[in-house]
Protein backbone atom coordinates (compact mmCIF):
# COMPACT_ATOMS: atom_id res chain seq x y z
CA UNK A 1 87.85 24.45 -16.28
CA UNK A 2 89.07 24.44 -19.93
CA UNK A 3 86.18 23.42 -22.21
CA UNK A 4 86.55 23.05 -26.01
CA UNK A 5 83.43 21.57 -28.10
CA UNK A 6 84.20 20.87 -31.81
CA UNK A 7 81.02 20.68 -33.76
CA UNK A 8 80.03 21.24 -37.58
CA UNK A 9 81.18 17.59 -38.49
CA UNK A 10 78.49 15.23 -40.71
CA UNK A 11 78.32 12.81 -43.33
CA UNK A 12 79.21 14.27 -47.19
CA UNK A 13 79.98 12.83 -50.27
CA UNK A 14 83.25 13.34 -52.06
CA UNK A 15 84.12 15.93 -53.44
CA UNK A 16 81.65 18.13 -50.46
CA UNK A 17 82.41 20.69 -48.37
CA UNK A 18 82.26 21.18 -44.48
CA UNK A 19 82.66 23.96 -42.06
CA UNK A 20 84.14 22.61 -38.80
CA UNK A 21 83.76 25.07 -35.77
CA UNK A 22 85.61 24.76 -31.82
CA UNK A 23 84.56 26.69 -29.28
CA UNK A 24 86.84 27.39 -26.25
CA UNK A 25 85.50 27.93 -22.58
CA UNK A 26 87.20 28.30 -19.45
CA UNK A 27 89.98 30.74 -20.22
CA UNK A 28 90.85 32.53 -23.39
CA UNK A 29 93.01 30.87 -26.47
CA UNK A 30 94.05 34.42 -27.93
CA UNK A 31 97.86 33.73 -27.44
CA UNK A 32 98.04 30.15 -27.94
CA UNK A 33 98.42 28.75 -31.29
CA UNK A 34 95.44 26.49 -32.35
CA UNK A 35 95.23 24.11 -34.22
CA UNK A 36 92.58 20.83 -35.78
CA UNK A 37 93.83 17.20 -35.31
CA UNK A 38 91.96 13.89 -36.33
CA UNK A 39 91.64 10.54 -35.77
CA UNK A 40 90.67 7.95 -38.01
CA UNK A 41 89.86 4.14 -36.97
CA UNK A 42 92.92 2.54 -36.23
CA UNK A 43 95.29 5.19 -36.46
CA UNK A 44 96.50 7.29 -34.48
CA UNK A 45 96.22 11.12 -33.78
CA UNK A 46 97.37 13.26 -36.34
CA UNK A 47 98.14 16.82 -37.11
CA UNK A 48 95.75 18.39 -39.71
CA UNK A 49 96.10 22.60 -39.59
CA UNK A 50 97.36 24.97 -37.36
CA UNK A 51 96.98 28.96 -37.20
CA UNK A 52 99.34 31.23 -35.10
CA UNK A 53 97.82 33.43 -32.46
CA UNK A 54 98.61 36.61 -33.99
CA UNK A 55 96.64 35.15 -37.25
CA UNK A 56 99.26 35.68 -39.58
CA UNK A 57 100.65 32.74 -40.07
CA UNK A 58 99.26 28.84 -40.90
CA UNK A 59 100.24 25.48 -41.78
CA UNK A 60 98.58 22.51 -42.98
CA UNK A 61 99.56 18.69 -43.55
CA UNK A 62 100.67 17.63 -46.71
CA UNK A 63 97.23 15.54 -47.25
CA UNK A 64 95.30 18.88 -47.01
CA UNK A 65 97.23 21.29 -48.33
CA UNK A 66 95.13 23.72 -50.82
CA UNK A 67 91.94 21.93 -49.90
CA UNK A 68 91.55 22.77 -45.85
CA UNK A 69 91.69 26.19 -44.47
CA UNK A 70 91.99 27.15 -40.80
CA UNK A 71 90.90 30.46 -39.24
CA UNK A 72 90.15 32.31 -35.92
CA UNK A 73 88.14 34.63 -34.37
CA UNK A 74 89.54 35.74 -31.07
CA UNK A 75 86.97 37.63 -29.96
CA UNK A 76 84.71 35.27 -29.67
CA UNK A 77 87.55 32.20 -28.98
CA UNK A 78 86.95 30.00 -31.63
CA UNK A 79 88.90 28.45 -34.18
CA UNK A 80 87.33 26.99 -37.45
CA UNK A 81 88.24 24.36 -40.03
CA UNK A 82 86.80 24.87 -43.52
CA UNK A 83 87.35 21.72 -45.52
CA UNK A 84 86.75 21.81 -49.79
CA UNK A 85 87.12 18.75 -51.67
CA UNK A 86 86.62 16.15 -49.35
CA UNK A 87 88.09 12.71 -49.77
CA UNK A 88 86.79 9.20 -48.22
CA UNK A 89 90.38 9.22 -46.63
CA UNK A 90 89.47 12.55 -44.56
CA UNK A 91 87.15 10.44 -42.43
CA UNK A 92 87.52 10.92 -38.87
CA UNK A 93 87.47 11.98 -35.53
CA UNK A 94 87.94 16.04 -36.08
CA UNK A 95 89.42 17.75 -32.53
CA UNK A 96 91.07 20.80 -31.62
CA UNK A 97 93.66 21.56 -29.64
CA UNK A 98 96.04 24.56 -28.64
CA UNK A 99 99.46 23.99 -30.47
CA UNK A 100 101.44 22.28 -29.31
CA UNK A 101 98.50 20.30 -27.53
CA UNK A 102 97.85 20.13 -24.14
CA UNK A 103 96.52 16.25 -23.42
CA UNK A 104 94.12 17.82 -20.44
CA UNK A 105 92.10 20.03 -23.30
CA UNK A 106 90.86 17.32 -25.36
CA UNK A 107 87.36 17.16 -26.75
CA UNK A 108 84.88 14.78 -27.57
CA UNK A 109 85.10 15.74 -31.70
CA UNK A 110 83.25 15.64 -34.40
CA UNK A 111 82.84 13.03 -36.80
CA UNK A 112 83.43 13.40 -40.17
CA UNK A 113 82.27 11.10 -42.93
CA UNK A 114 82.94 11.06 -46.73
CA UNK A 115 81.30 8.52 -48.89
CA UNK A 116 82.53 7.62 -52.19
């Protein structure tokens, strides 16, 4: 059974920094690309950053570009999200997901908060 728990998320002013973090159980990720999502109230999903298997290649929205960075560690199957800068406007629902996602491997998330 595919398992992936997001965690790291919190509440930070603007301007803050968090480190997100997904772990991946139930069979390994190591050549799938990976990649964060969020959801904010009201909105729908959307694409935030994603990171090729092989590690050399990433891409990020246009929102987060030069402020978010993605990364992996295969070994241990995780994929992280390290996010400068924060704006009120990243708040959301933070998942991960292989790329393109599979519906069946969603998370629960982690919430992240910026106050103004």
């Amino acid at each position: 059974q595919v398992q992936l728990v997001e965690s790291g998320g919190g509440l930070v002013q603007a301007g803050g920094s968090l480190r997100l973090s997904c772990a991946a159980s139930g069979r390994t990720f190591m050549n799938y690309a990976m990649g964060w999502f969020r959801q904010a109230p009201g909105k729908e999903r959307e694409f935030v950053a994603a990171i090729s298997w092989s590690v050399g290649s990433t891409s990020y929205a246009d929102s987060v570009k030069d402020r978010f960075t993605i990364s992996r560690d295969n070994a241990k199957n995780s994929v992280y999200l390290q996010m400068n800068n924060l704006k009120p406007e990243d708040t959301a629902v933070y998942y991960c997901n292989k790329v393109p996602p599979n519906n069946g491997y969603w998370g629960r998330g982690t919430q992240v908060t910026v106050s103004s």
